[in-house]
PDB file of N, CA and C in Angstrom:
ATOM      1  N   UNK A   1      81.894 119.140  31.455  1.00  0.00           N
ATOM      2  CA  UNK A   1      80.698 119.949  31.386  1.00  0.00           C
ATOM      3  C   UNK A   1      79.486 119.040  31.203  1.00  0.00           C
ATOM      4  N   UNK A   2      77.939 119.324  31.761  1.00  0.00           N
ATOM      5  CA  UNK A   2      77.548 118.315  31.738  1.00  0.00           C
ATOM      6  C   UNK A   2      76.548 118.908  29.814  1.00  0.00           C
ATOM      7  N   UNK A   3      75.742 117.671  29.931  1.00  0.00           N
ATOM      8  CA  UNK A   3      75.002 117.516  28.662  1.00  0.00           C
ATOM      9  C   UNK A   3      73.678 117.426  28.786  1.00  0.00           C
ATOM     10  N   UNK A   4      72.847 117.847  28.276  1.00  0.00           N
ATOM     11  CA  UNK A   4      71.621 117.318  28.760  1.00  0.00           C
ATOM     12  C   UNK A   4      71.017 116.109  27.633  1.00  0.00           C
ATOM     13  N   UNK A   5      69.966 115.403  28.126  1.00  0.00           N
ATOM     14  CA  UNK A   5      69.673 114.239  27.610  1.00  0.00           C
ATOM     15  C   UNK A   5      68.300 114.337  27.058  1.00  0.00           C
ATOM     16  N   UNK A   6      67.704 114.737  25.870  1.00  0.00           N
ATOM     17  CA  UNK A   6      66.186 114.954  26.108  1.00  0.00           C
ATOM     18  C   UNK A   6      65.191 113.669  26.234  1.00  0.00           C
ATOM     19  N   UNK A   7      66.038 112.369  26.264  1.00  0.00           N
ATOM     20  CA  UNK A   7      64.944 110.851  26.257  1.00  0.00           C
ATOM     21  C   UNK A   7      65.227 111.179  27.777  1.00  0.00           C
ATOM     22  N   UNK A   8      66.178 111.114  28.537  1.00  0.00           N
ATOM     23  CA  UNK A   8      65.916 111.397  30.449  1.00  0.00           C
ATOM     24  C   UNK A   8      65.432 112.601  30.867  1.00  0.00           C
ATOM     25  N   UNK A   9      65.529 113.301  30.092  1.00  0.00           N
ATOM     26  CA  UNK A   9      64.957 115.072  30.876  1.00  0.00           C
ATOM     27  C   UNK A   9      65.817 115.175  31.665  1.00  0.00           C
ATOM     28  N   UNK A  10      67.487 115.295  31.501  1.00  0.00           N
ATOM     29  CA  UNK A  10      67.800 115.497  32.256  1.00  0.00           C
ATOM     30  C   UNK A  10      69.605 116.304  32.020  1.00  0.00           C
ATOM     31  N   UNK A  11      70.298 116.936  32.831  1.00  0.00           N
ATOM     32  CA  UNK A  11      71.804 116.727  32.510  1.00  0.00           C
ATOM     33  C   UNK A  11      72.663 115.724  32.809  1.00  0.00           C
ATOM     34  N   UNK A  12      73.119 115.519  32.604  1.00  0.00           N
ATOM     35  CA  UNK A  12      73.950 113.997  32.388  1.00  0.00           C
ATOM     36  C   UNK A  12      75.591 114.686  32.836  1.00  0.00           C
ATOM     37  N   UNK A  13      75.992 114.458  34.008  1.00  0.00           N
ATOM     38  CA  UNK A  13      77.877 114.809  34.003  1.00  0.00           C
ATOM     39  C   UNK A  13      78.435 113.816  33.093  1.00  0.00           C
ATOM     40  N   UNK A  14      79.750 114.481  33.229  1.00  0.00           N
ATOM     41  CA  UNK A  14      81.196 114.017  32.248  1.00  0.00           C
ATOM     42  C   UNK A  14      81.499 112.255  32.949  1.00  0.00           C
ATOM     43  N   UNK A  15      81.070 111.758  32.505  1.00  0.00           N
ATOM     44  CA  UNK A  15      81.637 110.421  32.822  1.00  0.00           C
ATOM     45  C   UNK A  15      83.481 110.213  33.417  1.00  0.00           C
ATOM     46  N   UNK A  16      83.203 109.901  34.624  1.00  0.00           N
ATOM     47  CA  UNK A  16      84.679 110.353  35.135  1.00  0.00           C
ATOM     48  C   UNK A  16      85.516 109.048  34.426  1.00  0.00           C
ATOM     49  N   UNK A  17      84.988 108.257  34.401  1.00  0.00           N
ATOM     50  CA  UNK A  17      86.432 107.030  34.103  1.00  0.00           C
ATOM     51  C   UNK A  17      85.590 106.331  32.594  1.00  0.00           C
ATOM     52  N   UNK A  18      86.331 105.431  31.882  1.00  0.00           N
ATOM     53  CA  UNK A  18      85.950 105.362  30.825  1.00  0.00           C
ATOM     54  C   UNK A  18      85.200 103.802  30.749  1.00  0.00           C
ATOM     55  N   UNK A  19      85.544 103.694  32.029  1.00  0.00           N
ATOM     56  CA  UNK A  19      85.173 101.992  32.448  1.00  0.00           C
ATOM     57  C   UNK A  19      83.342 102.089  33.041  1.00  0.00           C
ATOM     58  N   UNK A  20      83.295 103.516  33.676  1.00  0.00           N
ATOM     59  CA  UNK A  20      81.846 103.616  34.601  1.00  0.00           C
ATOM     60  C   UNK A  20      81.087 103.774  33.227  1.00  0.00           C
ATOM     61  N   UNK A  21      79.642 103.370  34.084  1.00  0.00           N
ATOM     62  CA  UNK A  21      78.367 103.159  33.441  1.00  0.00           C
ATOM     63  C   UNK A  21      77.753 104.012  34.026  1.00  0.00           C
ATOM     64  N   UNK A  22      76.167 104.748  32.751  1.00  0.00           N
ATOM     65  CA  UNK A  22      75.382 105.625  33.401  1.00  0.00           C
ATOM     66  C   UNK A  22      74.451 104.627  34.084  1.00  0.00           C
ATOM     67  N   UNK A  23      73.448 105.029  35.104  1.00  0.00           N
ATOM     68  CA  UNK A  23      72.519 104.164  35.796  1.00  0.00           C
ATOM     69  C   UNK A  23      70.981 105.339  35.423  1.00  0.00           C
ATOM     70  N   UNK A  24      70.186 104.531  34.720  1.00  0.00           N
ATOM     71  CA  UNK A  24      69.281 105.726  34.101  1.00  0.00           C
ATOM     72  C   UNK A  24      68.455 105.811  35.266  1.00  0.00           C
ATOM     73  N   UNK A  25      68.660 104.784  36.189  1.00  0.00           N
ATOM     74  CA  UNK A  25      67.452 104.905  36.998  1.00  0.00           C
ATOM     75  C   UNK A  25      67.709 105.598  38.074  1.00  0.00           C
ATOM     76  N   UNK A  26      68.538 105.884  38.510  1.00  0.00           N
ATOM     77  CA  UNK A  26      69.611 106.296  39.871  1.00  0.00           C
ATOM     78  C   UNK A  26      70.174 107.832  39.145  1.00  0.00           C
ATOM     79  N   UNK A  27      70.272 107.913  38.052  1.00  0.00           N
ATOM     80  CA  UNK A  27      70.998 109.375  37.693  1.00  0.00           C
ATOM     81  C   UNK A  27      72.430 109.286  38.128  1.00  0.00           C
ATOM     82  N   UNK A  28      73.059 108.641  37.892  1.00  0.00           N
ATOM     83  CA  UNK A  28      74.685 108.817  38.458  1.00  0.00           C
ATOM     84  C   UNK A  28      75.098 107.609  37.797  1.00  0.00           C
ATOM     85  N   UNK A  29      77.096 108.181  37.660  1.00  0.00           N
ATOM     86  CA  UNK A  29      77.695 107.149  36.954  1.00  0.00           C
ATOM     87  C   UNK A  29      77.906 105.989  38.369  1.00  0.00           C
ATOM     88  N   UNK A  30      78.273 104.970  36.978  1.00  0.00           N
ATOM     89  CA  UNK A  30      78.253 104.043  38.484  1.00  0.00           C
ATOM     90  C   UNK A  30      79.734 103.085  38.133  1.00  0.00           C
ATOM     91  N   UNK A  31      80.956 102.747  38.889  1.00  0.00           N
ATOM     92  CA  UNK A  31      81.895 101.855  38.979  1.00  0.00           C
ATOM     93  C   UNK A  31      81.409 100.377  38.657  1.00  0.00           C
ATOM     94  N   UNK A  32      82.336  99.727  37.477  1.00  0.00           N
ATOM     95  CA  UNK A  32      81.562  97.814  36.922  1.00  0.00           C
ATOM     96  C   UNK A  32      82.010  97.128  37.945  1.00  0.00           C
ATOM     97  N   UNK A  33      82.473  97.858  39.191  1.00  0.00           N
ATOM     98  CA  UNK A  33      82.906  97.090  40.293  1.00  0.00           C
ATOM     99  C   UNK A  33      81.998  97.858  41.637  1.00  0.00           C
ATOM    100  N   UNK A  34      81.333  96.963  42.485  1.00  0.00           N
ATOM    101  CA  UNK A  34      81.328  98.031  43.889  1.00  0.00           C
ATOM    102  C   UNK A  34      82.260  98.362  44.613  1.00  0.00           C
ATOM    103  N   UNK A  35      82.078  99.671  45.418  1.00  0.00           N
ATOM    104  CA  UNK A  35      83.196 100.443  46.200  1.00  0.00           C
ATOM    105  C   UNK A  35      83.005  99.488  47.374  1.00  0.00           C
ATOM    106  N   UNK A  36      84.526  98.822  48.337  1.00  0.00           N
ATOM    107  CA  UNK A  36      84.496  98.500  49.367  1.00  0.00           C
ATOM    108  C   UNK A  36      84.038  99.401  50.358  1.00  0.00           C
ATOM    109  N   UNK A  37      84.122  99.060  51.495  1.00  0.00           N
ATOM    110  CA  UNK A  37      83.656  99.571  52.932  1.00  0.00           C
ATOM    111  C   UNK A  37      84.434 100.775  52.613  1.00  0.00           C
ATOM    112  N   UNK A  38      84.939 102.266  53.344  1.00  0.00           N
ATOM    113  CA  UNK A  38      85.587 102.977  53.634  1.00  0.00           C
ATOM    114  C   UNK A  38      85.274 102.841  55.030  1.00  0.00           C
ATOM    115  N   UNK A  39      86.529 102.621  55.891  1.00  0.00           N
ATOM    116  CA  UNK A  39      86.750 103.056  57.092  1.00  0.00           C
ATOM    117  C   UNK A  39      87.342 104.403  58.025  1.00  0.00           C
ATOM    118  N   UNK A  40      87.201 104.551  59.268  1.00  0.00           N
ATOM    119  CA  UNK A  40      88.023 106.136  59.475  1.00  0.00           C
ATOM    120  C   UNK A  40      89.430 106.005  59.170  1.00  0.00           C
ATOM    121  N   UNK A  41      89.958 104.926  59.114  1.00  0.00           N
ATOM    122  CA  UNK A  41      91.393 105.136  58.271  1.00  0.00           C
ATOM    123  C   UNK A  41      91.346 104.941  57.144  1.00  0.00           C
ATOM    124  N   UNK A  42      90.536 104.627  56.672  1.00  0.00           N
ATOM    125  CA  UNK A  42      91.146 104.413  54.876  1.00  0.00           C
ATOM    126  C   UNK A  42      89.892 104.588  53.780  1.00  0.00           C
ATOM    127  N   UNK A  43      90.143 104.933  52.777  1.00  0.00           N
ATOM    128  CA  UNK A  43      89.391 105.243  51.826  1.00  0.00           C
ATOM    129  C   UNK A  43      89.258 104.773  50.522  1.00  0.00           C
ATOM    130  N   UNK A  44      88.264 104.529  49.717  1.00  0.00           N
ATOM    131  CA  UNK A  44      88.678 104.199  48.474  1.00  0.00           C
ATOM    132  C   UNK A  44      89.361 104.711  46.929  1.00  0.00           C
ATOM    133  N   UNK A  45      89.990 104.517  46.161  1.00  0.00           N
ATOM    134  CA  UNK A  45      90.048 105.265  44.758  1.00  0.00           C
ATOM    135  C   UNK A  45      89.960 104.615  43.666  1.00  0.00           C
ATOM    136  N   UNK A  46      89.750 104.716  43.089  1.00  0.00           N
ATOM    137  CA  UNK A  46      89.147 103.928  41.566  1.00  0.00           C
ATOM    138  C   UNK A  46      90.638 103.929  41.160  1.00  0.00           C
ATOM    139  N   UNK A  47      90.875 102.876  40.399  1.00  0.00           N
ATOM    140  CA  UNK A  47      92.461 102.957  39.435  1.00  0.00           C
ATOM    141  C   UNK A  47      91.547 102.929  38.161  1.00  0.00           C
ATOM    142  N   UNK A  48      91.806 103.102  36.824  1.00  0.00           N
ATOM    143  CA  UNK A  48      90.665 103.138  35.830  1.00  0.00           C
ATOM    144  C   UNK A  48      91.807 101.595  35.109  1.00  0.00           C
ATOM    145  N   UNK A  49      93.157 101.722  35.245  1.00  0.00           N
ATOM    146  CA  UNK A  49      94.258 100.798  34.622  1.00  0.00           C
ATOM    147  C   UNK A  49      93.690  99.479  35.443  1.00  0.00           C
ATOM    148  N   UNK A  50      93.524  99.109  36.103  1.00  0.00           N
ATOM    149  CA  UNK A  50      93.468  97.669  36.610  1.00  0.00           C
ATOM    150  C   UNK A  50      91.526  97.797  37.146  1.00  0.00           C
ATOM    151  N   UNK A  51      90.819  98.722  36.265  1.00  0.00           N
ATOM    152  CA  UNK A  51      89.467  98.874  36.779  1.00  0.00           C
ATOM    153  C   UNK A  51      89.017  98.256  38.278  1.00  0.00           C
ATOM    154  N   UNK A  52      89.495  98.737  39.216  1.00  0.00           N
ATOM    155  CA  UNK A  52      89.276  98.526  40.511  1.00  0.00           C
ATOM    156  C   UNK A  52      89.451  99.338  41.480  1.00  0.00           C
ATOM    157  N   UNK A  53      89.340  99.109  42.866  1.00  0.00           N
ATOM    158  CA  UNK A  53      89.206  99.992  43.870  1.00  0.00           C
ATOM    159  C   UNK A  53      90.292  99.888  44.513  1.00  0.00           C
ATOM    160  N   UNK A  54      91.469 100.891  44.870  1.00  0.00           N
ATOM    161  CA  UNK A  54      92.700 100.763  45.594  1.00  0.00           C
ATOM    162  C   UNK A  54      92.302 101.033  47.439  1.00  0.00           C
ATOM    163  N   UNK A  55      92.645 100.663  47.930  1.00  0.00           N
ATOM    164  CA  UNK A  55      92.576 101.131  49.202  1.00  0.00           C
ATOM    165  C   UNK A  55      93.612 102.666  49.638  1.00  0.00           C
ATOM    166  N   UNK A  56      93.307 103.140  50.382  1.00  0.00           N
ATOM    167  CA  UNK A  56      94.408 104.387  50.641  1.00  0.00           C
ATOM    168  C   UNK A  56      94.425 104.698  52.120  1.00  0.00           C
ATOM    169  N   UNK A  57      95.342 104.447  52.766  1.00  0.00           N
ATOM    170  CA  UNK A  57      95.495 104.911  54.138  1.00  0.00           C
ATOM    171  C   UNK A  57      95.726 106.125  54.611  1.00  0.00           C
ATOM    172  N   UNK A  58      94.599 106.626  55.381  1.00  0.00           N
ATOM    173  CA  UNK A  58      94.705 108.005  55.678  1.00  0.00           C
ATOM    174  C   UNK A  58      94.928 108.342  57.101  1.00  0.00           C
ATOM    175  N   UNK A  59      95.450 106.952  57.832  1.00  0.00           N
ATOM    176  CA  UNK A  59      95.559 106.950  59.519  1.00  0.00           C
ATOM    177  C   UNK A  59      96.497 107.268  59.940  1.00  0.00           C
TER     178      UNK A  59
END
């Protein structure tokens, strides 16, 4: 559920992983890693256990 913040004026969502960071300036959580490319076959997923991005084949 989200929260609101009264120093941002704003609601704030549930922080999905316990590893992401808020970005005050951007409004969204953000991964301590960047997301690779996603291609039409494959996609990314966060593992939160090895804080990184798995690849997933969807071809």
């Amino acid at each position: 559920r989200d929260r609101y913040d009264k120093d941002q004026d704003a609601f704030i969502p549930p922080q999905p992983f316990p590893s992401w960071i808020w970005n005050v300036e951007q409004g969204y959580w953000e991964a301590p890693v960047e997301c690779p490319e996603i291609t039409k076959t494959t996609f990314q997923r966060w593992n939160e256990e090895t804080t990184s991005w798995e690849e997933v084949d969807i071809g």
